[in-house]
N, C-alpha and C. Protein backbone atom coordinates (compact mmCIF):
# COMPACT_ATOMS: atom_id res chain seq x y z
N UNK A 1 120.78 61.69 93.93
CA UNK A 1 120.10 62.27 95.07
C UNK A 1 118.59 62.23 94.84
N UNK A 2 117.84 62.18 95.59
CA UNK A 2 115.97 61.92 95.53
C UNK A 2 115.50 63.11 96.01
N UNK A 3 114.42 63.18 95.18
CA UNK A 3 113.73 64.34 95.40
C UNK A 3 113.65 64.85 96.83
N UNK A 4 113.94 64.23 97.69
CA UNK A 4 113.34 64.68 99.22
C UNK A 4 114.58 65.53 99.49
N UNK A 5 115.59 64.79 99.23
CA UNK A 5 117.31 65.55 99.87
C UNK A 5 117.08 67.10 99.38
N UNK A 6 116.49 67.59 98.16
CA UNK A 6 116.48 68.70 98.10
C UNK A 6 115.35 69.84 98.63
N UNK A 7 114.64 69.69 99.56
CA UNK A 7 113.45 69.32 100.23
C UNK A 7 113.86 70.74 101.20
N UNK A 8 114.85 70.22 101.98
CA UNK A 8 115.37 71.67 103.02
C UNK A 8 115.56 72.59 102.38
N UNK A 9 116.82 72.37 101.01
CA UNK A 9 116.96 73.57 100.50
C UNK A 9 116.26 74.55 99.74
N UNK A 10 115.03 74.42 99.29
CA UNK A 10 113.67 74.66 98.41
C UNK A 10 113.35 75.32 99.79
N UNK A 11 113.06 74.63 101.33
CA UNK A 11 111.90 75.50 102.35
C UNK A 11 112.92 76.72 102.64
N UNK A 12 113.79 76.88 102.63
CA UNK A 12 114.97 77.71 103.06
C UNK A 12 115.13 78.74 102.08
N UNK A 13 114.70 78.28 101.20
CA UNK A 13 114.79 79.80 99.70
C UNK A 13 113.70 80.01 100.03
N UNK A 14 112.16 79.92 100.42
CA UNK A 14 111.33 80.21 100.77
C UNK A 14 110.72 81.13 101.64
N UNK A 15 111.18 80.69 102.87
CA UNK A 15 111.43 81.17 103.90
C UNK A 15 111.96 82.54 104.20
N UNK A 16 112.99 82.89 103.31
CA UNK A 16 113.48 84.22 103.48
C UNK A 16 113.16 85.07 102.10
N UNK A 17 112.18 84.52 101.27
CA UNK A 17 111.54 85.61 100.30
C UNK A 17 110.83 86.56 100.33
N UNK A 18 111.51 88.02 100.67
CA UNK A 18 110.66 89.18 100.69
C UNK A 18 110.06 89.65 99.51
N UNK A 19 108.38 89.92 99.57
CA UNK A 19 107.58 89.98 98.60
C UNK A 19 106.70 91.37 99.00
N UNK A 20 105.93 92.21 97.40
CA UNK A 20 105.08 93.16 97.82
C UNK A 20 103.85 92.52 96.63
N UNK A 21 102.92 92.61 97.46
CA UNK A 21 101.57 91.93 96.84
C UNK A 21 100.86 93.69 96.49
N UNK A 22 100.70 93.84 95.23
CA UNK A 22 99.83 95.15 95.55
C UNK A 22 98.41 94.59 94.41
N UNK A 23 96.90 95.20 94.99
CA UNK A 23 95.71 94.78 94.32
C UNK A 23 95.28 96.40 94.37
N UNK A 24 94.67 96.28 93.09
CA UNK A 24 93.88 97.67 92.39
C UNK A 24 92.93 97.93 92.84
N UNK A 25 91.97 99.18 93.21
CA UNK A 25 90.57 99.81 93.57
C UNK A 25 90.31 100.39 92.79
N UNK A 26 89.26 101.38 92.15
CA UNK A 26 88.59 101.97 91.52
C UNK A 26 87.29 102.59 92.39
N UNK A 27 87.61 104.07 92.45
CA UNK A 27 85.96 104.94 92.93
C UNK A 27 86.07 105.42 92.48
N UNK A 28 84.64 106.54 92.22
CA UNK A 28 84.13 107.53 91.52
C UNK A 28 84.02 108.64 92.93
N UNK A 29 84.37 109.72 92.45
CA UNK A 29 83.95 110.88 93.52
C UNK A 29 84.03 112.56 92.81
N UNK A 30 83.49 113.09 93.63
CA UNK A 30 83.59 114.54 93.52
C UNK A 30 84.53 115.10 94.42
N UNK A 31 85.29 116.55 94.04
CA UNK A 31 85.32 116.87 95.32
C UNK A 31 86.00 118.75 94.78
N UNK A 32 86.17 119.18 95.67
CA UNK A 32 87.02 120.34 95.42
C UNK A 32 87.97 121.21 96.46
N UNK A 33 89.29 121.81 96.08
CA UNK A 33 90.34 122.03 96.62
C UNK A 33 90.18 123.45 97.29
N UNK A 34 89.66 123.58 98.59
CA UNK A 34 89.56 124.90 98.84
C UNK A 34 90.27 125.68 99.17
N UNK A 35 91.67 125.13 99.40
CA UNK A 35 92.98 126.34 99.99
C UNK A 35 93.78 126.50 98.57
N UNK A 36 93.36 125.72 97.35
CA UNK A 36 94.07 126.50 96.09
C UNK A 36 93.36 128.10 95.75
N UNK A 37 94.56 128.66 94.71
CA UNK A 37 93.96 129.80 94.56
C UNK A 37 92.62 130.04 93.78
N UNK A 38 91.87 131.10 94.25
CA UNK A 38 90.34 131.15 93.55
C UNK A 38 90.10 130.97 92.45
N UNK A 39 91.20 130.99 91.41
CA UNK A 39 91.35 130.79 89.86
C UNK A 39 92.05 129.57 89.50
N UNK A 40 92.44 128.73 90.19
CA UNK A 40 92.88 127.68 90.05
C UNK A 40 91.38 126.79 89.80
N UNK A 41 91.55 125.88 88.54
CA UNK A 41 90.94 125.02 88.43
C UNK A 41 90.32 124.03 89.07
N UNK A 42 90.91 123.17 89.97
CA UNK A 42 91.08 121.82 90.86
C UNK A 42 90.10 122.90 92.48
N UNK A 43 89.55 124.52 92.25
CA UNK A 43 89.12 124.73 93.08
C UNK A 43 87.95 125.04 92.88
N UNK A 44 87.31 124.59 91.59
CA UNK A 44 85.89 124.51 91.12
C UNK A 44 85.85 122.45 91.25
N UNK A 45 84.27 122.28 91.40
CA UNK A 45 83.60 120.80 91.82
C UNK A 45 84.16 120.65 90.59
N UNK A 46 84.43 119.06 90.74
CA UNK A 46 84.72 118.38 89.69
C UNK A 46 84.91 117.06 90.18
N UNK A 47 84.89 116.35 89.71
CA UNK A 47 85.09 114.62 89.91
C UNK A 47 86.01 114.33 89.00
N UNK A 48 86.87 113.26 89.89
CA UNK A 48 87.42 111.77 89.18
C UNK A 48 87.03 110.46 89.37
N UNK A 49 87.67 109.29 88.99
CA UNK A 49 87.87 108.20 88.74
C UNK A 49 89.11 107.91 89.33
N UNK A 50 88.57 107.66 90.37
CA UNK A 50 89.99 107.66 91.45
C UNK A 50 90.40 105.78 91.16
N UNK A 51 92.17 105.76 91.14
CA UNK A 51 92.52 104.54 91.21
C UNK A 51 93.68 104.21 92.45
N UNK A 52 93.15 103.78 93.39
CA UNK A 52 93.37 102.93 94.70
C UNK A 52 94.47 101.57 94.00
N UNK A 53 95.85 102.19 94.65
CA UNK A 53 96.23 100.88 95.00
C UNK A 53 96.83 100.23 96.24
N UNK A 54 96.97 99.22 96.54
CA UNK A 54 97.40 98.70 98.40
C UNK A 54 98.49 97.53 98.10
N UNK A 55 99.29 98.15 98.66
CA UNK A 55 100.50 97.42 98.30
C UNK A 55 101.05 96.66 99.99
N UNK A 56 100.97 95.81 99.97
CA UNK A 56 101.79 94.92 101.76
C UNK A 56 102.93 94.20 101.11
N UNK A 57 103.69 94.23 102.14
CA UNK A 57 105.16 93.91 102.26
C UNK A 57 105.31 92.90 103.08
N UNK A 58 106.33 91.87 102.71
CA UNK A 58 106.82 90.79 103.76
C UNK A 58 107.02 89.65 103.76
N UNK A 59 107.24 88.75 104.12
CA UNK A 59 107.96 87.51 103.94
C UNK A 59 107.23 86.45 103.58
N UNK A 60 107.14 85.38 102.39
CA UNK A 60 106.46 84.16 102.38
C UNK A 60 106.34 83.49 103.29
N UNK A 61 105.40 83.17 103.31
CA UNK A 61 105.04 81.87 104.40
C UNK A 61 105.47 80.78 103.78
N UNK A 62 106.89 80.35 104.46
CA UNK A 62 107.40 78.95 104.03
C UNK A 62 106.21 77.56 103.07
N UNK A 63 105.21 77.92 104.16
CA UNK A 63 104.04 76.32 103.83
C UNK A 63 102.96 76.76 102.88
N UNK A 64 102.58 78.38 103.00
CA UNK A 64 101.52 78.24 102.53
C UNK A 64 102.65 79.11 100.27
N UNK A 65 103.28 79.15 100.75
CA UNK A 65 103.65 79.55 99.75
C UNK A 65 103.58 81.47 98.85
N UNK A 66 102.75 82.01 100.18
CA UNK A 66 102.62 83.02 99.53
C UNK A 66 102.58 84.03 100.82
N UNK A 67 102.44 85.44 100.42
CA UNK A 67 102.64 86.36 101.64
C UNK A 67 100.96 86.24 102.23
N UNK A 68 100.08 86.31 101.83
CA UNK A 68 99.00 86.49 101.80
C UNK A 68 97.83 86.45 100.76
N UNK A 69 96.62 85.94 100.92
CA UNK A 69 95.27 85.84 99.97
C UNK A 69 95.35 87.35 99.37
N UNK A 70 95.30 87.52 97.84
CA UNK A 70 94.87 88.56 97.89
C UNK A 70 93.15 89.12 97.93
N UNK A 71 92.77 87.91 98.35
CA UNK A 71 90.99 88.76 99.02
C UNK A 71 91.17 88.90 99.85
N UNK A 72 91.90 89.11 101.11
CA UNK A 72 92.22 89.53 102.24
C UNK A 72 92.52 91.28 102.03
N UNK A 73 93.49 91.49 101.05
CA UNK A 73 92.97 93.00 100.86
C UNK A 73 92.10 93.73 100.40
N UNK A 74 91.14 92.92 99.58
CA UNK A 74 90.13 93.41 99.12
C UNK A 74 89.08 93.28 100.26
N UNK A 75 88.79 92.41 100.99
CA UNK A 75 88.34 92.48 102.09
C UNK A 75 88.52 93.61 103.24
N UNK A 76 89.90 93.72 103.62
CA UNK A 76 90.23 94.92 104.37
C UNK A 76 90.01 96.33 103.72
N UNK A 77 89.80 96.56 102.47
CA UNK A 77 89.69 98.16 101.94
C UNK A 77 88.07 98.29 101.55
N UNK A 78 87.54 97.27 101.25
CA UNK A 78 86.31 97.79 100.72
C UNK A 78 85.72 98.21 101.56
N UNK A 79 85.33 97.96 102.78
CA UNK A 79 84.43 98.97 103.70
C UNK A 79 84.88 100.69 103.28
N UNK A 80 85.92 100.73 103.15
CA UNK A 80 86.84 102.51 103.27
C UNK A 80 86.30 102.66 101.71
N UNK A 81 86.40 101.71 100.33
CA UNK A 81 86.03 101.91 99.17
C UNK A 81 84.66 102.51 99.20
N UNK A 82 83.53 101.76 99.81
CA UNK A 82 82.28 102.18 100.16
C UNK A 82 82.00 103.53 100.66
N UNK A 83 82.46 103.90 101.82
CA UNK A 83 82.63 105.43 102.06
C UNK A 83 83.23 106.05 101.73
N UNK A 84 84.13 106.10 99.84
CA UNK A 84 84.44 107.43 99.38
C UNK A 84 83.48 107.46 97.98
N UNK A 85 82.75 106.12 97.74
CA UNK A 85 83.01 105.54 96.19
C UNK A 85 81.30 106.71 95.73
N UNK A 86 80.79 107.62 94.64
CA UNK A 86 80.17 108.56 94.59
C UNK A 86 79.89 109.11 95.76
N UNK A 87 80.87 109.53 96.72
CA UNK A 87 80.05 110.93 97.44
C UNK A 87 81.13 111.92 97.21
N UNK A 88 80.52 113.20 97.78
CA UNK A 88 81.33 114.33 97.96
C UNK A 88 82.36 114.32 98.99
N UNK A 89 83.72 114.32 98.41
CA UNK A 89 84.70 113.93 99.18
C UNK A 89 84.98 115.26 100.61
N UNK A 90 84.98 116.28 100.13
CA UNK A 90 85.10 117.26 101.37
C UNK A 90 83.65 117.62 101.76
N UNK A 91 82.86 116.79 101.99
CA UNK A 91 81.95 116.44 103.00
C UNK A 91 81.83 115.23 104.46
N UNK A 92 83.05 114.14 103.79
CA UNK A 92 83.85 112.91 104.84
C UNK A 92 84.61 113.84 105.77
N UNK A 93 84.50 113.63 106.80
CA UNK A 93 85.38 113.81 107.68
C UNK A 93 86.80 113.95 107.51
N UNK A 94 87.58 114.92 108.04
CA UNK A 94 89.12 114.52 107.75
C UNK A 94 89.30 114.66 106.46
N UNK A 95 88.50 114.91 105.26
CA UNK A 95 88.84 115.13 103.81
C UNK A 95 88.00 116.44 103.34
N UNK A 96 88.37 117.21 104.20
CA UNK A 96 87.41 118.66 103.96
C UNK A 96 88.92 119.23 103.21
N UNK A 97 90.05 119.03 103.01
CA UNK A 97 90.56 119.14 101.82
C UNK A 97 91.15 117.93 101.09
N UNK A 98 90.67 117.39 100.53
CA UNK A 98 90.93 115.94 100.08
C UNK A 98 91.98 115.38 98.73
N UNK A 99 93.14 116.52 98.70
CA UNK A 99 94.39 116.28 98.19
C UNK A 99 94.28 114.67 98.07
N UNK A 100 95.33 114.31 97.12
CA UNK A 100 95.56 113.33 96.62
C UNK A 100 96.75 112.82 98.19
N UNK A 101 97.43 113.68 98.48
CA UNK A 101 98.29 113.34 99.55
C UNK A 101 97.05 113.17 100.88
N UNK A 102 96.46 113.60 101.05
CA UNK A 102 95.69 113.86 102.56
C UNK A 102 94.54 112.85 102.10
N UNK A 103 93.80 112.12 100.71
CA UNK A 103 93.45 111.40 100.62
C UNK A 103 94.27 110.00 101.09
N UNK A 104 95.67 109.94 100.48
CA UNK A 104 96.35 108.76 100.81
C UNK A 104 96.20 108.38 102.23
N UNK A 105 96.76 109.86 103.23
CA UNK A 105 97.29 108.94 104.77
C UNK A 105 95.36 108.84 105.21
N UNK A 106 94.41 109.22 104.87
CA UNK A 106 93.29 108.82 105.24
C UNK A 106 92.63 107.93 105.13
N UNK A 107 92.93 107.07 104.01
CA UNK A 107 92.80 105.60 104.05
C UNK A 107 93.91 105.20 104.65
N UNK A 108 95.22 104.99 104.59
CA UNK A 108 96.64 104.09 105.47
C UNK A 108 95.76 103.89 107.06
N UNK A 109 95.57 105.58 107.25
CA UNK A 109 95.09 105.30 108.54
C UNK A 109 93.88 104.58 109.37
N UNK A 110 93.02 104.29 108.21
CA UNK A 110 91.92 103.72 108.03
C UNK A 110 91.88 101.76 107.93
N UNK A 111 93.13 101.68 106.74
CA UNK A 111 93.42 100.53 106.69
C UNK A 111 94.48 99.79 107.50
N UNK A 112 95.57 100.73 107.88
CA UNK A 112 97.05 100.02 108.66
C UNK A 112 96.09 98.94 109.54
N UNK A 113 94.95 99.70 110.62
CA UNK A 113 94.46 98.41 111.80
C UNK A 113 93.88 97.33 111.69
N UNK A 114 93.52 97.00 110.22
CA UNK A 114 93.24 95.72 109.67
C UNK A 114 94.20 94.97 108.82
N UNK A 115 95.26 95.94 108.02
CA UNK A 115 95.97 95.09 106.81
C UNK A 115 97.35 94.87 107.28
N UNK A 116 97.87 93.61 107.86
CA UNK A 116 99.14 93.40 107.82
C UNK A 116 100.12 94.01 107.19
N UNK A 117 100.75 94.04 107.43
CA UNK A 117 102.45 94.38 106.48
C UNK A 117 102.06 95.57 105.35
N UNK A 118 100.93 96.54 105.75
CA UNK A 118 100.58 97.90 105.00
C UNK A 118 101.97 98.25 104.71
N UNK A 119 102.24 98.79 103.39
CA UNK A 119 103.53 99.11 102.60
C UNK A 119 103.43 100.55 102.10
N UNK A 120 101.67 100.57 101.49
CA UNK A 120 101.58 101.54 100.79
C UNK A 120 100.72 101.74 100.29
N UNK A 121 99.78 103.39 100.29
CA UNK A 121 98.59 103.14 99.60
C UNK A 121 98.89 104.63 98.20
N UNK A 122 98.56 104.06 96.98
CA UNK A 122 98.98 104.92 96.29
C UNK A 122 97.63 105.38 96.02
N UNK A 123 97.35 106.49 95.35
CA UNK A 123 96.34 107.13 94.64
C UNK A 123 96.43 107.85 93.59
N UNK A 124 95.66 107.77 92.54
CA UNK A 124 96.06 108.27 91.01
C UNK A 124 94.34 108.51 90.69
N UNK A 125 94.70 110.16 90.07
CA UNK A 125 93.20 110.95 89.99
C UNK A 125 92.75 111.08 88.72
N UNK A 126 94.23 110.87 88.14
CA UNK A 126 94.15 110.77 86.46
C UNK A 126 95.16 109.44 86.10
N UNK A 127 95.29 109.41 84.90
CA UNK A 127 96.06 108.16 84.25
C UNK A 127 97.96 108.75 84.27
N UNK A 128 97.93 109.65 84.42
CA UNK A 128 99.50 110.54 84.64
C UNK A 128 99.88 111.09 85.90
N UNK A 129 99.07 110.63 87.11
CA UNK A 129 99.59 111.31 87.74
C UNK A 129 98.90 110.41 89.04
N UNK A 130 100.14 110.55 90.12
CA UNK A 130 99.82 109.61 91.32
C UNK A 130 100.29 110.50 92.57
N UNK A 131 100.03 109.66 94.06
CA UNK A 131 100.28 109.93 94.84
C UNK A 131 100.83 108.95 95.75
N UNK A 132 101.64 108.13 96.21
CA UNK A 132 102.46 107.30 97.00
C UNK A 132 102.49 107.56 97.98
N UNK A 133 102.32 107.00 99.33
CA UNK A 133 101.96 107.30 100.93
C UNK A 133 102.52 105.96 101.96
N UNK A 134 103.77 106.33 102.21
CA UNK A 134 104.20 104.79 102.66
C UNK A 134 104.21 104.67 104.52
N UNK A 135 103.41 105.59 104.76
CA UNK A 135 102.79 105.70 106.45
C UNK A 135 103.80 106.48 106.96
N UNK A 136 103.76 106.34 108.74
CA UNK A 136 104.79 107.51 109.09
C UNK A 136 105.77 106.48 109.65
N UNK A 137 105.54 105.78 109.85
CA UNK A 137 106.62 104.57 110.21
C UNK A 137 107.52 103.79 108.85
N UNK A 138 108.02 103.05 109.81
CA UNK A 138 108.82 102.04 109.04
C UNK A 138 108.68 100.65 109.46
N UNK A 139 107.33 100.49 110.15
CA UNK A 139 107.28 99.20 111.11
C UNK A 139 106.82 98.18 109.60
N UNK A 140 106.55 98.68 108.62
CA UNK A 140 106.27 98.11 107.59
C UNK A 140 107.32 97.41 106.96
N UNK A 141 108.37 97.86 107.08
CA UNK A 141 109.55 97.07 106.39
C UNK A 141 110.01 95.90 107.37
N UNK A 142 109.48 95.55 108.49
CA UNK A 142 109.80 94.10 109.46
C UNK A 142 108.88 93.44 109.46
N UNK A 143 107.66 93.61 108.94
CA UNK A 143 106.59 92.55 109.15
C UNK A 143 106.68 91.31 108.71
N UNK A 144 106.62 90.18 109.36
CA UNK A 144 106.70 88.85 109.09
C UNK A 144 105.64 88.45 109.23
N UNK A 145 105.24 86.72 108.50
CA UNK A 145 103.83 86.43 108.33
C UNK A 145 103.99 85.64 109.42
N UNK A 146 104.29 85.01 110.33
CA UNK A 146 103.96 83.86 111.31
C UNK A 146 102.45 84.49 111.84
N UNK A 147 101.56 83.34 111.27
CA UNK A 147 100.60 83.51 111.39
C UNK A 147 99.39 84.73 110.87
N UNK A 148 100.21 85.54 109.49
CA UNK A 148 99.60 86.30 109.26
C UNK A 148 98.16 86.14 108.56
N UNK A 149 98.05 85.29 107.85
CA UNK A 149 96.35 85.02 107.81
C UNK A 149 95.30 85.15 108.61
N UNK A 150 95.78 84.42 109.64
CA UNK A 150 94.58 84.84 110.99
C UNK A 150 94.82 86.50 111.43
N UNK A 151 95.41 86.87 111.03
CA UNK A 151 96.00 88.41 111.73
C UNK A 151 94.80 89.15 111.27
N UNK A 152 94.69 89.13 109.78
CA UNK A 152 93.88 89.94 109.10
C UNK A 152 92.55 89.98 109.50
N UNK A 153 91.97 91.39 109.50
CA UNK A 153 90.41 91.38 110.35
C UNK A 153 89.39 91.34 108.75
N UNK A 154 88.41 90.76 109.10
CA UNK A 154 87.52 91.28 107.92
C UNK A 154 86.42 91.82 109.30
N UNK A 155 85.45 92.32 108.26
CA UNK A 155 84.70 93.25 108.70
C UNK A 155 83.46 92.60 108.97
């Protein structure tokens, strides 16, 4: 048999490969927890070293071989990286308590209208400890790429 005969069956394993691409962030911020109790720690200023990750979901693109560029997500988050990366986080809008959870859906919601097949945005404030945010939908688990390259907005 010649290389070509096996040709269909190679685009066809392709074709139906569901994949999650996730790329890393890194900011610096301050911030502090004002509905913990007055003796709680996390309710005096303090900063982390926040680690951003963005995870998309969805099917290879038969031709191009992959779900998506990953500078396409780095493209879609850094504007949102820029407006948390050293400022005072409960001074942003919408993060006047800026939980690790209420941080998450504030970027999703920030990023879902640019990033295809959004899966998930995690956040981790320390090296032990995270936060996972997989939107309020589930429209994330059907996204297909036909034509998802052009989909993606940059800024």
């Amino acid at each position: 048999m010649a290389p070509a005969d096996f040709a269909p069956v190679f685009l066809l394993v392709w074709s139906i490969m569901r994949v999650e691409l996730a790329k890393t962030f890194f900011f610096e911020a301050a911030h502090h927890l004002p509905y913990v109790p007055p003796d709680h720690k996390c309710r005096r200023l303090h900063g982390h070293s926040y680690r951003v990750e963005i995870v998309v979901r969805g099917d290879v693109d038969r031709e191009l071989g992959w779900l998506m560029d990953f500078d396409q997500i780095r493209q879609a988050f850094e504007p949102i990286r820029l407006q948390l990366d050293h400022y005072y986080l409960n001074e942003i809008p919408g993060l006047e308590n800026p939980t690790s959870e209420i941080l998450a859906r504030w970027i999703w919601e920030r990023l879902a209208p640019t990033l295809p097949c959004l899966y998930r945005v995690s956040i981790a404030e320390t090296c032990t400890s995270a936060c996972h945010y997989y939107g309020e939908s589930a429209s994330a688990d059907t996204c297909e790429t036909e034509d998802l390259c052009s989909r993606v907005q940059t800024p």
